[in-house]
PDB file of N, CA and C in Angstrom:
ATOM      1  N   UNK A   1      24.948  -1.426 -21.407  1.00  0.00           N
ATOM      2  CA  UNK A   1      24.647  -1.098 -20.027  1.00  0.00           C
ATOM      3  C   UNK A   1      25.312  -2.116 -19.115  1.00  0.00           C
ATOM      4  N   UNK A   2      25.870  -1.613 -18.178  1.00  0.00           N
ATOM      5  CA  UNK A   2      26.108  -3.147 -16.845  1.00  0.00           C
ATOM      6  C   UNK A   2      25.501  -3.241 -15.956  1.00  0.00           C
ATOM      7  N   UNK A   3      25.713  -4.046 -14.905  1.00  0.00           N
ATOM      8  CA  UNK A   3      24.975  -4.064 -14.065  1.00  0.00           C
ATOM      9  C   UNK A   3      24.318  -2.970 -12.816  1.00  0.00           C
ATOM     10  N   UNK A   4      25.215  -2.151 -13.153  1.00  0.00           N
ATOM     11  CA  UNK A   4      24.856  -0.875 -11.677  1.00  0.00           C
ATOM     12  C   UNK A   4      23.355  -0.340 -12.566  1.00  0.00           C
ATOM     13  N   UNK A   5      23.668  -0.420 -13.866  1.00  0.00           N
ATOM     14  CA  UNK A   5      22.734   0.384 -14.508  1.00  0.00           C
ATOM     15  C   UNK A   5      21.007  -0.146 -14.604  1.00  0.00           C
ATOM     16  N   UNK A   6      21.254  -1.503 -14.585  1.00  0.00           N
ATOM     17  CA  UNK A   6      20.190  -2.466 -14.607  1.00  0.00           C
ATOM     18  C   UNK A   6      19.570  -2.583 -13.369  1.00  0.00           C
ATOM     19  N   UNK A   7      20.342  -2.387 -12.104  1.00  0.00           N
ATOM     20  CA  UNK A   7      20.521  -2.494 -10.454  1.00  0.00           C
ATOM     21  C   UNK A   7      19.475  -1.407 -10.484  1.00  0.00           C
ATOM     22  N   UNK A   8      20.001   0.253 -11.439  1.00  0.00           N
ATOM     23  CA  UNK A   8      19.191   1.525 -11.231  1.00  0.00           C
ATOM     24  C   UNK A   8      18.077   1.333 -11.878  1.00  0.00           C
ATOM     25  N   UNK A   9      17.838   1.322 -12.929  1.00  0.00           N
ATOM     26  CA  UNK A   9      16.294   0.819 -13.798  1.00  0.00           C
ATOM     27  C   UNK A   9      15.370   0.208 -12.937  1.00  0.00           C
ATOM     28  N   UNK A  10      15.636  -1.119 -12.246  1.00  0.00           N
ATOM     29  CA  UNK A  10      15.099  -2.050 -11.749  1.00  0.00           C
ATOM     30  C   UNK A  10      14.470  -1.384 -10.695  1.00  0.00           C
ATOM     31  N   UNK A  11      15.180  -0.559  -9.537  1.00  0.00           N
ATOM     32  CA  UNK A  11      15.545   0.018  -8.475  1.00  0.00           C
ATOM     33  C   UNK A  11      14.333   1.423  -8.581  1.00  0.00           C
ATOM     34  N   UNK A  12      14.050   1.933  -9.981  1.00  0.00           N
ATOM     35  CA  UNK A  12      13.357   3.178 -10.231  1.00  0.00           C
ATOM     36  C   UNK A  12      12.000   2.691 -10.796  1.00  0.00           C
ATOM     37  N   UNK A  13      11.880   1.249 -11.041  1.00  0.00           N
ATOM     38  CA  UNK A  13      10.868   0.674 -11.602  1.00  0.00           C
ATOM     39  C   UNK A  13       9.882   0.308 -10.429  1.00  0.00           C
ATOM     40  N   UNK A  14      10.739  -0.344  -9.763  1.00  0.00           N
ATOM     41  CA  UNK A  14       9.902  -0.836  -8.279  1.00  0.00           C
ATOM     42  C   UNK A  14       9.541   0.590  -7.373  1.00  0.00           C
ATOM     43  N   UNK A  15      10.325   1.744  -7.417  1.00  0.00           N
ATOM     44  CA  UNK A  15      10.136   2.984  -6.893  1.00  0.00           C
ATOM     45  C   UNK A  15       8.672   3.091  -7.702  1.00  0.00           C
ATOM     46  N   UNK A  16       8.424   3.503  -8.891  1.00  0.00           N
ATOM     47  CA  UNK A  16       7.310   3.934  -9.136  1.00  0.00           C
ATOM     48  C   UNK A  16       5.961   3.204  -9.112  1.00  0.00           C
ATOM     49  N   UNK A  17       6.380   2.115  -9.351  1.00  0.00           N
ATOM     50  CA  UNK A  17       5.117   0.840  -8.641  1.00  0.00           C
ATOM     51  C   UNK A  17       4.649   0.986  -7.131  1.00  0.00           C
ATOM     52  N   UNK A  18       5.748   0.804  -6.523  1.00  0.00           N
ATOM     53  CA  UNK A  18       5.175   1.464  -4.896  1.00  0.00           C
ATOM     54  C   UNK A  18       4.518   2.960  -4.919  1.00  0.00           C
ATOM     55  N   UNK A  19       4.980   3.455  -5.427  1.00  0.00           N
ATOM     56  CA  UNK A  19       4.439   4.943  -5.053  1.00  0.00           C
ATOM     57  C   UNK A  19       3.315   5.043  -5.567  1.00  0.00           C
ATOM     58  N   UNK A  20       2.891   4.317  -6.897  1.00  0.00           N
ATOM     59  CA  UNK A  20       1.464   4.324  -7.184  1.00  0.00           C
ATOM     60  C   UNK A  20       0.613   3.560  -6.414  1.00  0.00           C
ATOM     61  N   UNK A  21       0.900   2.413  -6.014  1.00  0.00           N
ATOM     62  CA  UNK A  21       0.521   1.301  -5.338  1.00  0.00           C
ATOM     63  C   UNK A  21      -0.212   2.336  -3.727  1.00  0.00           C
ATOM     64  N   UNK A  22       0.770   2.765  -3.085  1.00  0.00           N
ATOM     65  CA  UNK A  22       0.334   3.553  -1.922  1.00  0.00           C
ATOM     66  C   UNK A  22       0.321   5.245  -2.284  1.00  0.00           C
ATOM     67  N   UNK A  23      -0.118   5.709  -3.969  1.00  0.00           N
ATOM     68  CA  UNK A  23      -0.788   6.918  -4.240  1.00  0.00           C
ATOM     69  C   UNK A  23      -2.054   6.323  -3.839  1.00  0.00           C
ATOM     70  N   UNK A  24      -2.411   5.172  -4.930  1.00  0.00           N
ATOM     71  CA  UNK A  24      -3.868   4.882  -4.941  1.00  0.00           C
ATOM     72  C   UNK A  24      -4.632   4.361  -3.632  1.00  0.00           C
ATOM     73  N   UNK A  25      -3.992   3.962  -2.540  1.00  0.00           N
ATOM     74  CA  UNK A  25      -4.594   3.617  -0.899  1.00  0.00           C
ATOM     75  C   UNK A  25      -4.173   4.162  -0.001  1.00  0.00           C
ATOM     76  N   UNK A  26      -3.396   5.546  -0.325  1.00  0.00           N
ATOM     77  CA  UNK A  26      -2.893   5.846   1.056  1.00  0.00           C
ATOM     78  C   UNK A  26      -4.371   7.028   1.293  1.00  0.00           C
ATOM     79  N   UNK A  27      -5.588   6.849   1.167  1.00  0.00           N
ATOM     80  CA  UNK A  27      -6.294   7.580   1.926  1.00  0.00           C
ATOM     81  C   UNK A  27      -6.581   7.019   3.038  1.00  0.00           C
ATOM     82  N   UNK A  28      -7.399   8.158   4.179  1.00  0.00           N
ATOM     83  CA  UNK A  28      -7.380   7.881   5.479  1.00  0.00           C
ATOM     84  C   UNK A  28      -8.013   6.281   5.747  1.00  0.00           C
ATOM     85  N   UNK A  29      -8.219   5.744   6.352  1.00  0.00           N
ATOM     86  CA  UNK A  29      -9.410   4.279   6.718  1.00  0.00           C
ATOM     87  C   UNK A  29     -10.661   5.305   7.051  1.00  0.00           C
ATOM     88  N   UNK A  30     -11.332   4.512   6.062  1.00  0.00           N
ATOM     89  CA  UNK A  30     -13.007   5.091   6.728  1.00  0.00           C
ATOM     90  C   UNK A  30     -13.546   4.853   7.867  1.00  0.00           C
ATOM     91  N   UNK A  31     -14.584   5.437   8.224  1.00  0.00           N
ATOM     92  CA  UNK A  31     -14.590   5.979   9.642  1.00  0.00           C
ATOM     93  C   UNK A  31     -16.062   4.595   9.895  1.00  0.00           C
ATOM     94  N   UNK A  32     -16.482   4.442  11.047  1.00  0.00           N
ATOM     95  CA  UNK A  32     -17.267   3.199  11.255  1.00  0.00           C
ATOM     96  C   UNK A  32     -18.591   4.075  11.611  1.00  0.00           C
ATOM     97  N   UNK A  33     -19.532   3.607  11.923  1.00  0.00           N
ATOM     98  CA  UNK A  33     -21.081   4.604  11.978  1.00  0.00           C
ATOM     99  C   UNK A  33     -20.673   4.325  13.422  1.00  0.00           C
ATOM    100  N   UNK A  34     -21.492   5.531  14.318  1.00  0.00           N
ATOM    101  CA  UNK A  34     -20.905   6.000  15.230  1.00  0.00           C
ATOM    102  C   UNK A  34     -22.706   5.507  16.606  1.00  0.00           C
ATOM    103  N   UNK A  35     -23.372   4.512  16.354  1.00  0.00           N
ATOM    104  CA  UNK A  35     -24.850   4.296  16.748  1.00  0.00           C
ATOM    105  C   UNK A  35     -24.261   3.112  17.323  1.00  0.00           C
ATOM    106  N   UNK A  36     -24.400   2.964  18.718  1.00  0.00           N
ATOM    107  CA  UNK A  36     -24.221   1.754  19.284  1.00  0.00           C
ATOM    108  C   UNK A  36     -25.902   0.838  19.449  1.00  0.00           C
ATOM    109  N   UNK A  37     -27.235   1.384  18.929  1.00  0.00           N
ATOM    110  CA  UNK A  37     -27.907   0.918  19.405  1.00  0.00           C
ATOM    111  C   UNK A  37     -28.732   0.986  17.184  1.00  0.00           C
ATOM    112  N   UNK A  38     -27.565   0.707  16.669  1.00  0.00           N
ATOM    113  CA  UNK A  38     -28.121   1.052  15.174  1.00  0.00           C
ATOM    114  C   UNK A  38     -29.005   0.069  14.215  1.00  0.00           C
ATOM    115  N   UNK A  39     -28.800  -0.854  15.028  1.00  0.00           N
ATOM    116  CA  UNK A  39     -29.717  -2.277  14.162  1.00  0.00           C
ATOM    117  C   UNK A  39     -28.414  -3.452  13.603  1.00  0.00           C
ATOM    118  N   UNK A  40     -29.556  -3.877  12.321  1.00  0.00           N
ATOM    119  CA  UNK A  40     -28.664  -4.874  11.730  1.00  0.00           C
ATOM    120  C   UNK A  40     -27.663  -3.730  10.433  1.00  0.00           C
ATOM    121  N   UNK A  41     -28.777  -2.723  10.193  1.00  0.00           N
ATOM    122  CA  UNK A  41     -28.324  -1.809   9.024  1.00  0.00           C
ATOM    123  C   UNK A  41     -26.890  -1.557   9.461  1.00  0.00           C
ATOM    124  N   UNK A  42     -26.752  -1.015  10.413  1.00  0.00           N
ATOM    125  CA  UNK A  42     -25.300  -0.231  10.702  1.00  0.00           C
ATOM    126  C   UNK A  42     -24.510  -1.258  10.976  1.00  0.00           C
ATOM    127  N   UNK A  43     -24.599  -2.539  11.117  1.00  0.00           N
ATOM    128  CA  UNK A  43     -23.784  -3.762  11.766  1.00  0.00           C
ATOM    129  C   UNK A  43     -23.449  -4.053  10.369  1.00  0.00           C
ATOM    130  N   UNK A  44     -24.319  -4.495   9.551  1.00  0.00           N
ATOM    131  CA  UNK A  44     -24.090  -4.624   8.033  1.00  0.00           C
ATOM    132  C   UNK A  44     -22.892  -3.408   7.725  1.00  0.00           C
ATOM    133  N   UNK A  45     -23.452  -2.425   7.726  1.00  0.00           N
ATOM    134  CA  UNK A  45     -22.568  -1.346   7.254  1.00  0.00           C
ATOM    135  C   UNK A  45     -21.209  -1.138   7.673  1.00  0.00           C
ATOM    136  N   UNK A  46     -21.180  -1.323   9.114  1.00  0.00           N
ATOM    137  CA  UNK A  46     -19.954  -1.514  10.224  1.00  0.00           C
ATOM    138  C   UNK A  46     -18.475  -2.349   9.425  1.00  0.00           C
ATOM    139  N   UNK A  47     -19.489  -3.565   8.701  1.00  0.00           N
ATOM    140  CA  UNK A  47     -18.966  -5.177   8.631  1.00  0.00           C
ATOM    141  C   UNK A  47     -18.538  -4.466   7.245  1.00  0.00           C
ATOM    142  N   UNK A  48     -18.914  -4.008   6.231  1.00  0.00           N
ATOM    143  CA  UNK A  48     -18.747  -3.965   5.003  1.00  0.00           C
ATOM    144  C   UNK A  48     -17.180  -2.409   4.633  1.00  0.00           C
ATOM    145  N   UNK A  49     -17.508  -1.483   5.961  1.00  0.00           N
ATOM    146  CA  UNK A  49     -16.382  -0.863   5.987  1.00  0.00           C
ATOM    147  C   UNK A  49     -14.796  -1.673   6.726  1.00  0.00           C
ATOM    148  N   UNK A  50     -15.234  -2.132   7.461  1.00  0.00           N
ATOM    149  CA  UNK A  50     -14.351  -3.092   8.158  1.00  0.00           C
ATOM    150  C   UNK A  50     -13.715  -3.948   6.772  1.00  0.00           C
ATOM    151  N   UNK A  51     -14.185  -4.242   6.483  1.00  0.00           N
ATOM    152  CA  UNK A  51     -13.797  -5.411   4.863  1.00  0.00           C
ATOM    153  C   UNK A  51     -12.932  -4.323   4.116  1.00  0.00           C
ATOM    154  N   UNK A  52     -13.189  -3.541   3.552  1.00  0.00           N
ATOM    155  CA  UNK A  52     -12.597  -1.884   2.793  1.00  0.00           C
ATOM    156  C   UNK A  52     -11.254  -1.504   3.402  1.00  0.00           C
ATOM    157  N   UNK A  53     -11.260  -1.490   4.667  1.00  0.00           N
ATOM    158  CA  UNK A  53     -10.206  -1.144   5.200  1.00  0.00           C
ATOM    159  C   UNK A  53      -9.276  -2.011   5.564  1.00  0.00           C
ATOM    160  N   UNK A  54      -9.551  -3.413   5.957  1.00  0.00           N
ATOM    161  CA  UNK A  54      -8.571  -4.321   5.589  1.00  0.00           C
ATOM    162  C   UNK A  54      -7.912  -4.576   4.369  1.00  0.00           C
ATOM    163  N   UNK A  55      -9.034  -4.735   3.268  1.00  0.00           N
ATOM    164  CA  UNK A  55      -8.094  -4.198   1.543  1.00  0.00           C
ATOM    165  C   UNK A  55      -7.094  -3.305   1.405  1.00  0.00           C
ATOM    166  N   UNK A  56      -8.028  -1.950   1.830  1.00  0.00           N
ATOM    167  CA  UNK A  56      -6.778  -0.973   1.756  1.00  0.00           C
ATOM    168  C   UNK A  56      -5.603  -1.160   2.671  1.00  0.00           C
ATOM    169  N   UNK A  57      -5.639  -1.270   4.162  1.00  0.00           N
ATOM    170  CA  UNK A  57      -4.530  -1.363   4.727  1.00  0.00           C
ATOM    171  C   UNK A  57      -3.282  -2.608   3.950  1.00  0.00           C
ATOM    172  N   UNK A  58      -3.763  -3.247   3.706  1.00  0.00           N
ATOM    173  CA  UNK A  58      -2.818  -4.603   2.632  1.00  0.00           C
ATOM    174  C   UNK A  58      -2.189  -4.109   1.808  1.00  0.00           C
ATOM    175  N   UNK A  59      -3.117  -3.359   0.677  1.00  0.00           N
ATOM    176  CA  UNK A  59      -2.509  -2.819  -0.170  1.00  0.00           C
ATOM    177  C   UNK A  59      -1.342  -1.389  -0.096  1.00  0.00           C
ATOM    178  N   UNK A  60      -1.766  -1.031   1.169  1.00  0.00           N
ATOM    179  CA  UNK A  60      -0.586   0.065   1.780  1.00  0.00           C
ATOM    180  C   UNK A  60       0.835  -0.989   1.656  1.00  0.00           C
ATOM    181  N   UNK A  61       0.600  -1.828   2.715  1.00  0.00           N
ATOM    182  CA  UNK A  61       1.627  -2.742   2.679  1.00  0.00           C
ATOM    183  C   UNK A  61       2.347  -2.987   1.504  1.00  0.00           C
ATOM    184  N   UNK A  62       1.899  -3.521   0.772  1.00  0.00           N
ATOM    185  CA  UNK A  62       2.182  -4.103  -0.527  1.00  0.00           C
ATOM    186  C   UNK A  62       3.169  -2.907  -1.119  1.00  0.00           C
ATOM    187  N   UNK A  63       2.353  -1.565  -1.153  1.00  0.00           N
ATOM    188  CA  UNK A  63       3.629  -0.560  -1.762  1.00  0.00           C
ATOM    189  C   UNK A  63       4.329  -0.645  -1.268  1.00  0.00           C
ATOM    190  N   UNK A  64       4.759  -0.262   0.039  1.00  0.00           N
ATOM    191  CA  UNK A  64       5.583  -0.059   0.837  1.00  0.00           C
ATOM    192  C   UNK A  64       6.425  -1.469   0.881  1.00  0.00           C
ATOM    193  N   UNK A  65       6.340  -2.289   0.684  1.00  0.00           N
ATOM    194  CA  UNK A  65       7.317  -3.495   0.291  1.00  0.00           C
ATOM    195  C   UNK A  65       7.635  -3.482  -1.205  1.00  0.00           C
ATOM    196  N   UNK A  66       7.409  -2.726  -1.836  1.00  0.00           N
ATOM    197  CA  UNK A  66       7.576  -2.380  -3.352  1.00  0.00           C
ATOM    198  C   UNK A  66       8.899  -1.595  -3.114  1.00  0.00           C
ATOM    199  N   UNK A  67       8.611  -0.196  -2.280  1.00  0.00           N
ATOM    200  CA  UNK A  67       9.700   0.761  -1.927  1.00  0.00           C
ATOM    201  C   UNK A  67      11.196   0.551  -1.214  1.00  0.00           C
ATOM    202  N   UNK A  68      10.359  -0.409  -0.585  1.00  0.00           N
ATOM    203  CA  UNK A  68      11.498  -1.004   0.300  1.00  0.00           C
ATOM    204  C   UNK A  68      12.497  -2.103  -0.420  1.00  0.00           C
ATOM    205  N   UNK A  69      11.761  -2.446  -1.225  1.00  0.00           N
ATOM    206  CA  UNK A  69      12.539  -3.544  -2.183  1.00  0.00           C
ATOM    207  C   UNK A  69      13.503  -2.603  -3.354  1.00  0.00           C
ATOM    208  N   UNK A  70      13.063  -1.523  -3.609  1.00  0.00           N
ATOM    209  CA  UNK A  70      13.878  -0.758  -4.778  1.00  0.00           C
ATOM    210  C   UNK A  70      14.470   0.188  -3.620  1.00  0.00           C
ATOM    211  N   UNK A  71      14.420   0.288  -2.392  1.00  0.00           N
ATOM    212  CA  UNK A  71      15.645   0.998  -1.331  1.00  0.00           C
ATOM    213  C   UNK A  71      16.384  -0.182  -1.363  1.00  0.00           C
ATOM    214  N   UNK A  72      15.925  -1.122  -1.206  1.00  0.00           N
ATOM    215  CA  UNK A  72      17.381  -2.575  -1.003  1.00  0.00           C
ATOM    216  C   UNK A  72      18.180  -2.761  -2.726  1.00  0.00           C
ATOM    217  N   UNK A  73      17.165  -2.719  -3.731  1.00  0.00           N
ATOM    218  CA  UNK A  73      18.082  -2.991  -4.719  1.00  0.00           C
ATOM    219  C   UNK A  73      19.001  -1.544  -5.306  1.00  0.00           C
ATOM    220  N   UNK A  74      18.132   0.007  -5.173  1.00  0.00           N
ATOM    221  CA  UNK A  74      19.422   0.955  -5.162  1.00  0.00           C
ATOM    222  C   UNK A  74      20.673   0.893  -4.416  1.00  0.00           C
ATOM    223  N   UNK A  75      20.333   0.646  -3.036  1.00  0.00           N
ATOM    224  CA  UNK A  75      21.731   0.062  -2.008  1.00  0.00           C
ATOM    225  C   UNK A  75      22.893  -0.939  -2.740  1.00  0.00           C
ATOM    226  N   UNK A  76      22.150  -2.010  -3.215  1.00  0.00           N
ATOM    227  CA  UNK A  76      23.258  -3.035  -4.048  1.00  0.00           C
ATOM    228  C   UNK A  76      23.546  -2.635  -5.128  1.00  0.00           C
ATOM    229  N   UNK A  77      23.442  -1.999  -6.243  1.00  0.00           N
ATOM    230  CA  UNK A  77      23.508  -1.018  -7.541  1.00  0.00           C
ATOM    231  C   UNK A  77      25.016  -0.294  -6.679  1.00  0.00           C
ATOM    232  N   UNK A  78      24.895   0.427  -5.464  1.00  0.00           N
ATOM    233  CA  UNK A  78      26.448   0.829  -4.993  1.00  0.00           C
ATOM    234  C   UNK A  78      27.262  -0.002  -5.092  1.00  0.00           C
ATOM    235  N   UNK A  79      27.343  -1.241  -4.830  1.00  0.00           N
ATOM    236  CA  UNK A  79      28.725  -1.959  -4.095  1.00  0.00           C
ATOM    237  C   UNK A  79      29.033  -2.856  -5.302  1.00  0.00           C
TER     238      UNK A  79
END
């Protein structure tokens, strides 16, 4: 094999890592309880979805710099 070929492997490896990476978090962000007068319960609850959705939004990221990294290394595999 040479290098274009190793460039493509590499390039289709990081493709499928991202795509699982943002299969498994690309659902919507959960939604926050909707009671402005709800207690500590819903503030708790508020706080604990808030936490969830910062995870997930990261981990969106994370694929998507997976994808983007095997769009930059298919690009160099050309030249």
């Amino acid at each position: 094999m040479n290098l274009a070929q190793y460039e493509g492997l590499a390039s289709a490896l990081m493709g499928l890592i991202g795509t699982v990476i943002l299969f498994r978090s690309s659902y919507s962000l959960e939604p926050f309880e909707g009671m402005v007068w709800g207690g500590p319960e819903v503030t708790e609850h508020n706080r604990a979805v808030r936490v969830k959705n910062a995870k997930r939004s990261t981990w969106q990221r994370v694929g998507l710099g997976f994808l983007c990294l095997s769009f930059f290394i298919q690009a160099l595999s050309y030249y």
